[in-house]
Each structure stands twice: as C-alpha cells, then as structure tokens.
C-alpha atoms as a PDB file:
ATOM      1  CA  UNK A   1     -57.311 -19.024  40.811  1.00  0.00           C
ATOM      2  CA  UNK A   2     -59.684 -17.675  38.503  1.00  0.00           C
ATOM      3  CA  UNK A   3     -57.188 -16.278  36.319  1.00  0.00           C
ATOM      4  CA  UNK A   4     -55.562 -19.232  35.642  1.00  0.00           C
ATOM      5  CA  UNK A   5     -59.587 -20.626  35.358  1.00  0.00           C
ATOM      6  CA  UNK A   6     -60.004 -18.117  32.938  1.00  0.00           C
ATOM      7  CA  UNK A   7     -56.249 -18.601  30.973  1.00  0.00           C
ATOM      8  CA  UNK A   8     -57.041 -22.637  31.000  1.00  0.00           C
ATOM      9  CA  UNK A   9     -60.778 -21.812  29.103  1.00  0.00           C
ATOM     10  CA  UNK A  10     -58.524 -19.720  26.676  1.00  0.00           C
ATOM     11  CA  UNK A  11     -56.615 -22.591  25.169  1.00  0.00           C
ATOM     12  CA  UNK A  12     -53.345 -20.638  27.280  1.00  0.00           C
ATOM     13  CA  UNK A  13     -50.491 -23.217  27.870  1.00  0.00           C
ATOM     14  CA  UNK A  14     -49.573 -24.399  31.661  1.00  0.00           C
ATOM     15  CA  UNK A  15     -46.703 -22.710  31.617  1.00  0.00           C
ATOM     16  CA  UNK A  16     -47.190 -19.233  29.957  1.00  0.00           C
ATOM     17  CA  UNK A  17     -49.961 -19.373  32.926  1.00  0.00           C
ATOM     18  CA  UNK A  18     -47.420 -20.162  35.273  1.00  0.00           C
ATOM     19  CA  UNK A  19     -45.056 -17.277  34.034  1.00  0.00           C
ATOM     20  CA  UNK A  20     -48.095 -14.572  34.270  1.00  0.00           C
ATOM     21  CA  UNK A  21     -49.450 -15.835  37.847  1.00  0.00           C
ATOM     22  CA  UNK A  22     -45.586 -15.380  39.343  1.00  0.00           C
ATOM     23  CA  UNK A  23     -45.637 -11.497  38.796  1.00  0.00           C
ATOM     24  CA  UNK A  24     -49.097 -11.026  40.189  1.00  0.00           C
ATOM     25  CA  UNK A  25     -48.319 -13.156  43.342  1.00  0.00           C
ATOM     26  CA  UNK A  26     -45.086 -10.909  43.476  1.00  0.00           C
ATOM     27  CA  UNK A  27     -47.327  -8.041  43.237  1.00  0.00           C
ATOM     28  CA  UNK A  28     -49.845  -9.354  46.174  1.00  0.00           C
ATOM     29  CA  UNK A  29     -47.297  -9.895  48.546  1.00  0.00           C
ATOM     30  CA  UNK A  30     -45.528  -6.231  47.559  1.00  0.00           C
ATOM     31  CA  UNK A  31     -48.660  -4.872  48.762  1.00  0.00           C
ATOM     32  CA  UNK A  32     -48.796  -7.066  51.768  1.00  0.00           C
ATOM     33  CA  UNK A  33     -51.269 -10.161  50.942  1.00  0.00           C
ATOM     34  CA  UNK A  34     -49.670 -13.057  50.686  1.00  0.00           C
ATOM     35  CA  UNK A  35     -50.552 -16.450  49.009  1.00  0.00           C
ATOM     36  CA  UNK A  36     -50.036 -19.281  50.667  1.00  0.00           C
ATOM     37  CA  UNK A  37     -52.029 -21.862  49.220  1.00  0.00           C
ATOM     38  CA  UNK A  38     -50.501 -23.172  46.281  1.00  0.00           C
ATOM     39  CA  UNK A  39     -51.957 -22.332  43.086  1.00  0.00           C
ATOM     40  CA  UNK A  40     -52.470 -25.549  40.653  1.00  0.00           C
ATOM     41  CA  UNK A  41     -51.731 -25.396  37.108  1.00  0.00           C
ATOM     42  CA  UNK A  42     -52.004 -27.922  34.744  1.00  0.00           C
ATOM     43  CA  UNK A  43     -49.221 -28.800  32.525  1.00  0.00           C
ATOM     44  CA  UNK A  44     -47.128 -25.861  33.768  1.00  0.00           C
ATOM     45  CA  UNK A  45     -43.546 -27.354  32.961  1.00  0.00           C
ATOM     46  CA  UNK A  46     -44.732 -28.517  29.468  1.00  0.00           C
ATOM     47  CA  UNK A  47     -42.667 -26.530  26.712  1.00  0.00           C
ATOM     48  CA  UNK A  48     -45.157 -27.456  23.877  1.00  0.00           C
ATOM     49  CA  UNK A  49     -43.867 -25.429  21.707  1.00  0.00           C
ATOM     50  CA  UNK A  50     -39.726 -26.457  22.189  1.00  0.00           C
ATOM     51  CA  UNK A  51     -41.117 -29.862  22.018  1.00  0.00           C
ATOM     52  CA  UNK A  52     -39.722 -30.483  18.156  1.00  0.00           C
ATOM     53  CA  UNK A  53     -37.143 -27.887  18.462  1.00  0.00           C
ATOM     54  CA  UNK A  54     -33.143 -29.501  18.029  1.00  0.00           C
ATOM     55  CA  UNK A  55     -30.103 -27.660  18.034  1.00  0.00           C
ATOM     56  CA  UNK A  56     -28.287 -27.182  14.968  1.00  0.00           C
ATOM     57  CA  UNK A  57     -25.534 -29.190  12.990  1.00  0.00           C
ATOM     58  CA  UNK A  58     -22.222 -27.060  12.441  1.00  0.00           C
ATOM     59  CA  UNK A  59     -23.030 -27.312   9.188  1.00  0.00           C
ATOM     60  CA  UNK A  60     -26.595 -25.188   9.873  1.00  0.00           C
ATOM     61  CA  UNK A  61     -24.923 -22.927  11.929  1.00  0.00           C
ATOM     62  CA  UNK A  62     -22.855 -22.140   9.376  1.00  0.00           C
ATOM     63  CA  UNK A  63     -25.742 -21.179   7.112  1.00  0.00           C
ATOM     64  CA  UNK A  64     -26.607 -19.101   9.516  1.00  0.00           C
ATOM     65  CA  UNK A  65     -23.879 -17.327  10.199  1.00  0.00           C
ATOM     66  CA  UNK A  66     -23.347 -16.379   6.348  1.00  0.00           C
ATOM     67  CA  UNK A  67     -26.642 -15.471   6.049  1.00  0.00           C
ATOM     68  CA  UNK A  68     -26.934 -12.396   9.061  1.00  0.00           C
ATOM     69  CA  UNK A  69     -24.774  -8.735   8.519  1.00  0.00           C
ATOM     70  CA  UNK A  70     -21.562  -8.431   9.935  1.00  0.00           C
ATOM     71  CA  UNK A  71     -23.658  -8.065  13.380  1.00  0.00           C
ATOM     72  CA  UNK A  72     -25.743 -10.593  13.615  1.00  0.00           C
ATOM     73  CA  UNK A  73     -22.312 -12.669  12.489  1.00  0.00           C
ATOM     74  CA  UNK A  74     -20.592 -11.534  15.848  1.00  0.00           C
ATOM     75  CA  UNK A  75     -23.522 -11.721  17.851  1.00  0.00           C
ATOM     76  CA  UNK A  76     -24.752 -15.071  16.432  1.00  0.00           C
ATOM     77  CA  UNK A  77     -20.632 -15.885  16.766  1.00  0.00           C
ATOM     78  CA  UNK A  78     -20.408 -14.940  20.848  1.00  0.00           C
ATOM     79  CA  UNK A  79     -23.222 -16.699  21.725  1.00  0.00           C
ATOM     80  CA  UNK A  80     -22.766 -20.075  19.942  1.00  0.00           C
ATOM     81  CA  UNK A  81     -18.822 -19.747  20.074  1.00  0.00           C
ATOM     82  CA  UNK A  82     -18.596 -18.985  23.744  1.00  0.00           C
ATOM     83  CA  UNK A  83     -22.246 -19.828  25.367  1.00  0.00           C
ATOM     84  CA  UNK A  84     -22.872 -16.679  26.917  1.00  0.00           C
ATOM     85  CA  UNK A  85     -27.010 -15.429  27.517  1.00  0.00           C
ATOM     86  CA  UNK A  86     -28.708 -13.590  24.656  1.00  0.00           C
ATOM     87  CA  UNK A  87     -29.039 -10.981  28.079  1.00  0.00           C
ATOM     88  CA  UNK A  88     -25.261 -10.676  28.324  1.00  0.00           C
ATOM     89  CA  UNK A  89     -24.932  -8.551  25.134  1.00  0.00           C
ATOM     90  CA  UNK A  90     -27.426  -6.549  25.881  1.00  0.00           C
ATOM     91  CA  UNK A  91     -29.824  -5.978  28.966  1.00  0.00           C
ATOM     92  CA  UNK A  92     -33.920  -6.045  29.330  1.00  0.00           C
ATOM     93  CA  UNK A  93     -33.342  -2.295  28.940  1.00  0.00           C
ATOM     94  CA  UNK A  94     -30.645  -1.319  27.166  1.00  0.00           C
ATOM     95  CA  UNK A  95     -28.527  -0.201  29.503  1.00  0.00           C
ATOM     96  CA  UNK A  96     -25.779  -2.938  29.792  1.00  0.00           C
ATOM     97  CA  UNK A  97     -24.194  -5.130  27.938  1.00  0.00           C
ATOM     98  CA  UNK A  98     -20.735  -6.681  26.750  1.00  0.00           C
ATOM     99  CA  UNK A  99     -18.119  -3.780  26.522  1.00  0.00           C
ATOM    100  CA  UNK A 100     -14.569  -4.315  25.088  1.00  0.00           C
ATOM    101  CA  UNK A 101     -12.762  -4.038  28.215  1.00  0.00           C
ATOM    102  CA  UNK A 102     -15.001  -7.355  29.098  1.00  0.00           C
ATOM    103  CA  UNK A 103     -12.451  -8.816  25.975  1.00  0.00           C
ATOM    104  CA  UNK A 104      -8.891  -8.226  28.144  1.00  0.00           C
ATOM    105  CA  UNK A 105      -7.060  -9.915  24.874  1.00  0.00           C
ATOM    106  CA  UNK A 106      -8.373  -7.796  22.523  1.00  0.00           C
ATOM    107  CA  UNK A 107      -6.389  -4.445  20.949  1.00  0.00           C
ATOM    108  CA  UNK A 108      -7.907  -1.628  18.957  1.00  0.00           C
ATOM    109  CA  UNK A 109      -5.338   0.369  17.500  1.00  0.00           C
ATOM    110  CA  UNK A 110      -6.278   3.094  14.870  1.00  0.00           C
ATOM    111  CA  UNK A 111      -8.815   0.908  12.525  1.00  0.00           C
ATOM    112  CA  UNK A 112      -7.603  -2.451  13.378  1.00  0.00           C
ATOM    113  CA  UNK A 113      -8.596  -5.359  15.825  1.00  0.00           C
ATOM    114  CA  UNK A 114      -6.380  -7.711  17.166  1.00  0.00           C
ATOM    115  CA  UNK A 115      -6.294 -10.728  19.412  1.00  0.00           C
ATOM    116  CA  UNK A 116      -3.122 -11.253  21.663  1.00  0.00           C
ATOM    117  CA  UNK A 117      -3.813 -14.888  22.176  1.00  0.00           C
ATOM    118  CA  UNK A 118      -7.260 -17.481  20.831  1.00  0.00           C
ATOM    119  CA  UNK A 119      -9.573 -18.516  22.159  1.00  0.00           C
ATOM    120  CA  UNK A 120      -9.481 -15.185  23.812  1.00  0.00           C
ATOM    121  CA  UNK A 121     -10.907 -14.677  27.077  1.00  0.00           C
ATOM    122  CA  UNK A 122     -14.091 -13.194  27.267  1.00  0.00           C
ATOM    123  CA  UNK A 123     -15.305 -11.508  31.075  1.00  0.00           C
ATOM    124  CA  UNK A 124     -19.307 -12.005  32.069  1.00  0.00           C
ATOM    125  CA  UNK A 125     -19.343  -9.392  34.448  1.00  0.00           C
ATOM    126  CA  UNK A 126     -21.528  -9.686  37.716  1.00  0.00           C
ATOM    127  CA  UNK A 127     -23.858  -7.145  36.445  1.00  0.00           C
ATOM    128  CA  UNK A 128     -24.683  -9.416  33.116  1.00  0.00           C
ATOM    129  CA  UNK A 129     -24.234 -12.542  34.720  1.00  0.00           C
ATOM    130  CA  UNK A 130     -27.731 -14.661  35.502  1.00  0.00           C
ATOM    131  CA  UNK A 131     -26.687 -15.908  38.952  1.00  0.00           C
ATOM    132  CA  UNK A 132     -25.079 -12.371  40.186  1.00  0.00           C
ATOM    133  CA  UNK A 133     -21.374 -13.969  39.759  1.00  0.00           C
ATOM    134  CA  UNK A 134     -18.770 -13.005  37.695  1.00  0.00           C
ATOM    135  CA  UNK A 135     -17.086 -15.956  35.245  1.00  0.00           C
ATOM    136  CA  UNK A 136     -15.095 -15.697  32.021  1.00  0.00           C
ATOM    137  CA  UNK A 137     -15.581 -18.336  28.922  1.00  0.00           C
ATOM    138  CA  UNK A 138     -13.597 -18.368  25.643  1.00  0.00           C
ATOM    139  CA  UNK A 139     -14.394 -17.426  22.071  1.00  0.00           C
ATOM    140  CA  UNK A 140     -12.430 -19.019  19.677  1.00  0.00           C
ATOM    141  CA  UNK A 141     -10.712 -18.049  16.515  1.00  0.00           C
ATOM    142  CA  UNK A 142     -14.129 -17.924  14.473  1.00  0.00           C
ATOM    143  CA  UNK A 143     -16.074 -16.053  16.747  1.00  0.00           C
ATOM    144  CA  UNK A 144     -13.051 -13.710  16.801  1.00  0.00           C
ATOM    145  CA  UNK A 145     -12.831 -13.250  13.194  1.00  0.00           C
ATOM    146  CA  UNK A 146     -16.462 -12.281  13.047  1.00  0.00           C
ATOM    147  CA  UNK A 147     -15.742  -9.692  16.043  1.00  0.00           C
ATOM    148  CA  UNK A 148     -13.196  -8.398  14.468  1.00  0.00           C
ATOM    149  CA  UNK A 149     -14.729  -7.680  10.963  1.00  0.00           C
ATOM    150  CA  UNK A 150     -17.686  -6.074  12.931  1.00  0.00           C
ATOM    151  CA  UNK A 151     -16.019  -3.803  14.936  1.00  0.00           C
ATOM    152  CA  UNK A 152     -13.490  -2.245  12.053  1.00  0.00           C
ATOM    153  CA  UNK A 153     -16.659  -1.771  10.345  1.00  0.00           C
ATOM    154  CA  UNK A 154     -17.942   0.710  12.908  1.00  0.00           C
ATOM    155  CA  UNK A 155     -14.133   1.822  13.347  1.00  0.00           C
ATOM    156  CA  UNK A 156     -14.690   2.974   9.077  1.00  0.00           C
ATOM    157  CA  UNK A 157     -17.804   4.392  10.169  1.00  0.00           C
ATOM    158  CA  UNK A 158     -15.781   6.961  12.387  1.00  0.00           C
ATOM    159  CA  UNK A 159     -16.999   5.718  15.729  1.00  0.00           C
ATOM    160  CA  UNK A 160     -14.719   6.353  18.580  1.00  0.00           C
ATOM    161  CA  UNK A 161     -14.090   2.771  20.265  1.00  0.00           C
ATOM    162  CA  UNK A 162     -12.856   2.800  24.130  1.00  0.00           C
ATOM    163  CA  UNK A 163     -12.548   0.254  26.888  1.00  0.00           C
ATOM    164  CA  UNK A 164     -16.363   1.349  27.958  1.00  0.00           C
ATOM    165  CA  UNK A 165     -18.041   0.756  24.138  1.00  0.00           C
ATOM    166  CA  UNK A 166     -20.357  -1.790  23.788  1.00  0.00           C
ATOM    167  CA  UNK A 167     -19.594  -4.272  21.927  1.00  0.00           C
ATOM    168  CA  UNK A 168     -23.126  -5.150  20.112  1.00  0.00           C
ATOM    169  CA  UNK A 169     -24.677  -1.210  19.111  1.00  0.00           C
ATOM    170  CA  UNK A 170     -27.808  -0.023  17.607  1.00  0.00           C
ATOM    171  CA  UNK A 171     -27.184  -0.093  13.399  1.00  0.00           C
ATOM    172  CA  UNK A 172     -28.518   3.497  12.888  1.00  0.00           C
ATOM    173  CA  UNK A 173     -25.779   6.234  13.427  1.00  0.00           C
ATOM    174  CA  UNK A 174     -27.081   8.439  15.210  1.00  0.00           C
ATOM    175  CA  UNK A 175     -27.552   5.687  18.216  1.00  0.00           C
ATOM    176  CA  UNK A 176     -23.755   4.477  17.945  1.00  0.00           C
ATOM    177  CA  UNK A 177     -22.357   3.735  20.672  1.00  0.00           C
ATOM    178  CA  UNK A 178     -24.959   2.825  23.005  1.00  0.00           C
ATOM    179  CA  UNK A 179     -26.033  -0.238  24.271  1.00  0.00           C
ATOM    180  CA  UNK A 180     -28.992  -2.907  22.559  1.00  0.00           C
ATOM    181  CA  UNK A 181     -32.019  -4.628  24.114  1.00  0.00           C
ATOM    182  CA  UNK A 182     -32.025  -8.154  24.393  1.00  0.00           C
ATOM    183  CA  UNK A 183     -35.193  -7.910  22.188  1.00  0.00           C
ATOM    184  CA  UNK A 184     -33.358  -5.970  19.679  1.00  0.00           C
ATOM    185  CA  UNK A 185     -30.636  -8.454  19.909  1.00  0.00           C
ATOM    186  CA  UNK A 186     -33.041 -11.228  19.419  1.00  0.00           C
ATOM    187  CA  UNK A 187     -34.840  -9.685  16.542  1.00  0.00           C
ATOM    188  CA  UNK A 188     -31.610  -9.891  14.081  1.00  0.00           C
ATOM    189  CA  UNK A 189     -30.229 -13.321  15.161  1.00  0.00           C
ATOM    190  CA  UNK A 190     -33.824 -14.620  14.631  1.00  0.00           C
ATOM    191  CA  UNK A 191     -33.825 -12.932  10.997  1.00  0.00           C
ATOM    192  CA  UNK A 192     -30.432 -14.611   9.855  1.00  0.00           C
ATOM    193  CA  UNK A 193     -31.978 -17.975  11.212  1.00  0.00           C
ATOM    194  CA  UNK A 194     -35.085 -17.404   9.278  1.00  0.00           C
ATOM    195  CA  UNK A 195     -33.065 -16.006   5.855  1.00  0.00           C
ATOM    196  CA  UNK A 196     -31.109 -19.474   6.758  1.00  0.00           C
ATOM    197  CA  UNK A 197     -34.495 -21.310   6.297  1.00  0.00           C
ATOM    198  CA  UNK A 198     -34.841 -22.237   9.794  1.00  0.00           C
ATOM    199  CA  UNK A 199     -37.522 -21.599  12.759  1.00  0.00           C
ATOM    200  CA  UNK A 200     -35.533 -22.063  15.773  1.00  0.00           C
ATOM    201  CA  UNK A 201     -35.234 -19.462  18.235  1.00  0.00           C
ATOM    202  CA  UNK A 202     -32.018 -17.655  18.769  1.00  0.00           C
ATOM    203  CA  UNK A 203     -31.382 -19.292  22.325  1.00  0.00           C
ATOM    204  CA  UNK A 204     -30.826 -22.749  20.263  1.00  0.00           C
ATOM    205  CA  UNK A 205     -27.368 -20.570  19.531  1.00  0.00           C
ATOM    206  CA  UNK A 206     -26.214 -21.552  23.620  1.00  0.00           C
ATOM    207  CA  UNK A 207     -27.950 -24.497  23.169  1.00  0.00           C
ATOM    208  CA  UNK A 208     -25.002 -25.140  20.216  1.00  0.00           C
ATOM    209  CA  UNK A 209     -22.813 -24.458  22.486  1.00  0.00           C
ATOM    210  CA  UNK A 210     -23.595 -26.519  25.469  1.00  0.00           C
ATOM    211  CA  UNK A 211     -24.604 -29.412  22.926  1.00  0.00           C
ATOM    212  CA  UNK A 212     -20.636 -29.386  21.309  1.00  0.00           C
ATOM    213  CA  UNK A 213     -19.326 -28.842  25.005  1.00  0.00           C
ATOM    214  CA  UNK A 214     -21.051 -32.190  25.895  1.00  0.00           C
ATOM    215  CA  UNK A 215     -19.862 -34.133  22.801  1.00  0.00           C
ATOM    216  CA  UNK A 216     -16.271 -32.499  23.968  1.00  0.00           C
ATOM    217  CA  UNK A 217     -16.874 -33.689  27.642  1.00  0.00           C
ATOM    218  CA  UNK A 218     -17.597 -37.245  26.055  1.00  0.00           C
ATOM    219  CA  UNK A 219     -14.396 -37.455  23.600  1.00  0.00           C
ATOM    220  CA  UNK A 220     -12.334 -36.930  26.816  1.00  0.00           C
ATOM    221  CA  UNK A 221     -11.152 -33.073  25.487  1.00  0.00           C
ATOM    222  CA  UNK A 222     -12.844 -31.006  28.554  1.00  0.00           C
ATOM    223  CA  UNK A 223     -13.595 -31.796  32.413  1.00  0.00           C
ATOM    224  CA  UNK A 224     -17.505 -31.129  33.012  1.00  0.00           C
ATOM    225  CA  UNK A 225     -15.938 -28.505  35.416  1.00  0.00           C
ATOM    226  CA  UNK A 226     -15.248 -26.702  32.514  1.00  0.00           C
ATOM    227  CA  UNK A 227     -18.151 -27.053  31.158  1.00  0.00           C
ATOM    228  CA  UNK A 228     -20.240 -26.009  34.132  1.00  0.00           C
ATOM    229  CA  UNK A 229     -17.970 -22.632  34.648  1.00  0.00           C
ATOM    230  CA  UNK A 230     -18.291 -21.618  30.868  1.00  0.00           C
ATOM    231  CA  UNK A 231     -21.924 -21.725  31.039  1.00  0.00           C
ATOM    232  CA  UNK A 232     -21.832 -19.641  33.955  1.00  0.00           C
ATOM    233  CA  UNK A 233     -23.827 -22.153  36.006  1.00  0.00           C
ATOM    234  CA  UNK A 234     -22.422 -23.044  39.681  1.00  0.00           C
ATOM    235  CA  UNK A 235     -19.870 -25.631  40.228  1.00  0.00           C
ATOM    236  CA  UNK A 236     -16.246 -26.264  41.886  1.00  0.00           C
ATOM    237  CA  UNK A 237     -14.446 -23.558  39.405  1.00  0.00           C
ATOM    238  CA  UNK A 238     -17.063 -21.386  40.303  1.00  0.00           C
ATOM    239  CA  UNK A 239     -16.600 -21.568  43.776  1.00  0.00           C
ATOM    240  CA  UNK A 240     -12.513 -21.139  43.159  1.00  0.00           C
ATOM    241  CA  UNK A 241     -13.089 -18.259  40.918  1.00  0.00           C
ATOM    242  CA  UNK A 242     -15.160 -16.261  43.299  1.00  0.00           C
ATOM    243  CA  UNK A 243     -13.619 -16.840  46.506  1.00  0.00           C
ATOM    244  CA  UNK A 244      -9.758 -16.146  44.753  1.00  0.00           C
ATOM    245  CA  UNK A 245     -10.608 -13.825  42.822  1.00  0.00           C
ATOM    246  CA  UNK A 246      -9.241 -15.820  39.473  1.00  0.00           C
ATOM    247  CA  UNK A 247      -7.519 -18.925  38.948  1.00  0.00           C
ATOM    248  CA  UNK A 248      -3.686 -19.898  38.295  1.00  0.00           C
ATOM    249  CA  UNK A 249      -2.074 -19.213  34.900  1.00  0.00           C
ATOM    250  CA  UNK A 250      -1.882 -23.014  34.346  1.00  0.00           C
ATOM    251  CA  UNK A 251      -5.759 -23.895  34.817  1.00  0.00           C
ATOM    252  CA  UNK A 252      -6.414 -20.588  32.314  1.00  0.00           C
ATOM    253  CA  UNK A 253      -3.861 -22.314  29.956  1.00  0.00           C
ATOM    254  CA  UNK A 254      -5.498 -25.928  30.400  1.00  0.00           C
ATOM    255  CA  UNK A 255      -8.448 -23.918  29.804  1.00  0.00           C
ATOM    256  CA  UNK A 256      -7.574 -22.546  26.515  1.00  0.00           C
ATOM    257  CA  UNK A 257      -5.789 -25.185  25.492  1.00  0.00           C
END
C-alpha cells in the first residue's frame, strides 16, 4: 500500500501501478505471506496512453509495409495478415518462436519458396500460444509473398533452412539461425511504423487484423467462430480443435475459402 502511495505521488498511471504491484504480491505469497486484503488503485484499467490510438487504414498499412526491410515486411505481414501475438515470432527470451515446419504448406527447395495452396495454413503451437492451446490461422497471398522474399534472402545469404529454423532471425550473420526476442521483434516493426510517419505501437498490427475480421464478420464473409479461433482466443472451434485433434477437410476448406 505504500508503494502504490508512493507510485500515485509520482504522477505513475493506475495501471502501470497495477502491473508492478502483481509481481510483488506474486513474490509475497512465493515466500509464504499472503495478501488478502485487496489493494486499491485508482484508475488501474485506464489505458491513457491507447486512449487516441486507432488502427490503421489498408492504405497506412501499406505505407508501412513498404517502408520496413524485407523483415520487418514478413513480420509486419504475419502479424497483420494472420493475427498472431508479437510473442508468437519470437519469445520473452529468445528461445522460441515460429519455425517453418509451423507453415505445413510451405516448400523450400534449393533457393526457392513455395506455397502449395493460399491462404496457407499457419500452426501456433502450444508452446507460443497465450492460452497454452494449440490453433492454426491463415496468411494470405500478401503475407506470403513477403515470407517468401524474406526467406530466399537468407537462402542467398547461404543459410541452411530446415523444418526446425525460425522463421523471424537475428539480421547479423553470425546469429543466423537462432531465434528473436519479442523486444527485438518489436523494435523493427516499430521503426517501419515510425519511417511510415506514424506513432502507433506494433500491436495495432493484430489490432488490423481483428478490426478487418470484424468488418468481414459484418459483410456476412466469416462466422465469429472463425474469428474467435484465428485469434487464438477460446470458443466452439477451439473446443473441436483440441479435443479432435483437428477439424474435417471441409471446415479447413470453408476456412480458407
């Protein structure tokens, strides 16, 4: 209580207190005191500073798409093309991230990249996903293009791509082939928004995506099933997925379609 005293004096927001107080209260109780009283903080669901922040037109994202590198392109791409979590390229640590066996419809033979069928399924393993379960989304012939110029760009560098590479990779050389931080991740989408001439942060990017999956949902093209399963949030499909272990060739087609 007299931290968040102390962070409320400070001019601190209610909920960057809120965020700090939940680790030490975590901490407390790992060393066997816990709080029970419940700790009052004022204004802690405010977003103050997401308060003026809207997602972008198409015709934005496409400025900033052409202004990143051939990675922040695919990265930028995957995220606002298929909705997946800054986090699912790349882990807190660097550790894990999207690989290409996660893209099942995707070839790399000799230099070349291919797609067997678009939108091309795209896996969100357990490991990457938020909520601990595994779901799959789409990324559609865009995304794929950028994808595809990235990765025969490392192929030209010489790297050796197998089912195990990740598919986002540190730029330097001598780090190729191993996995990216989210931060690191979030540091060069948030440059080609800011070349772009925008301050948005590079979450709006899913944001896009869930935004053109509602105007979808409205126009009568997608079931909010869909919609739910592709942002990897739980729902019906979810339920399906998990407990089958996939879903029938004609939902996957519906799907795509």
């Amino acid at each position: 209580m007299d931290i968040v005293t102390t962070m409320q004096k400070e001019g601190k927001q209610g909920g960057y207190i809120s965020s700090c107080i939940k680790p030490l209260k975590n901490w407390l109780e790992f060393n066997d005191v816990k709080i029970t009283q419940r700790i009052k903080i004022e204004g802690q669901d405010d977003t103050p500073t997401l308060a003026d922040e809207r997602t972008p037109t198409p015709d934005e994202l496409r400025a900033i798409l052409h202004a990143g590198d051939l990675r922040a392109k695919a990265a930028s791409g995957i995220i606002s093309f298929s909705g997946v979590r800054l986090e699912v390229l790349g882990d807190y640590l660097g550790n894990d991230g999207l690989k290409v066996k996660d893209f099942p419809e995707m070839t790399i033979k000799g230099d070349t990249v291919s797609f067997h069928e678009t939108p091309t399924l795209l896996n969100v393993r357990k490991t990457l996903s938020k909520n601990g379960k595994q779901f799959f989304t789409f990324l559609c012939d865009e995304g794929c293009d950028y994808l595809k110029q990235y990765l025969e760009w490392r192929l030209r560098r010489m790297e050796k791509l197998n089912p195990e590479s990740p598919i986002m990779t540190p730029s330097h050389e001598h780090l190729a082939g191993a996995h990216i931080r989210t931060t690191n991740i979030s540091d060069f989408i948030r440059k080609a928004i800011r070349d772009a001439g925008f301050r948005w942060r590079p979450y709006v990017l899913r944001r896009y995506f869930e935004t053109r999956l509602m105007i979808a949902e409205s126009d009568g093209l997608i079931i909010r099933d869909y919609r739910t399963f592709w942002m990897g949030h739980n729902g019906d499909i979810e339920q399906t997925y998990t407990l089958n272990k996939g879903l029938s060739r004609d939902i996957l087609d519906k799907m795509r379609e």
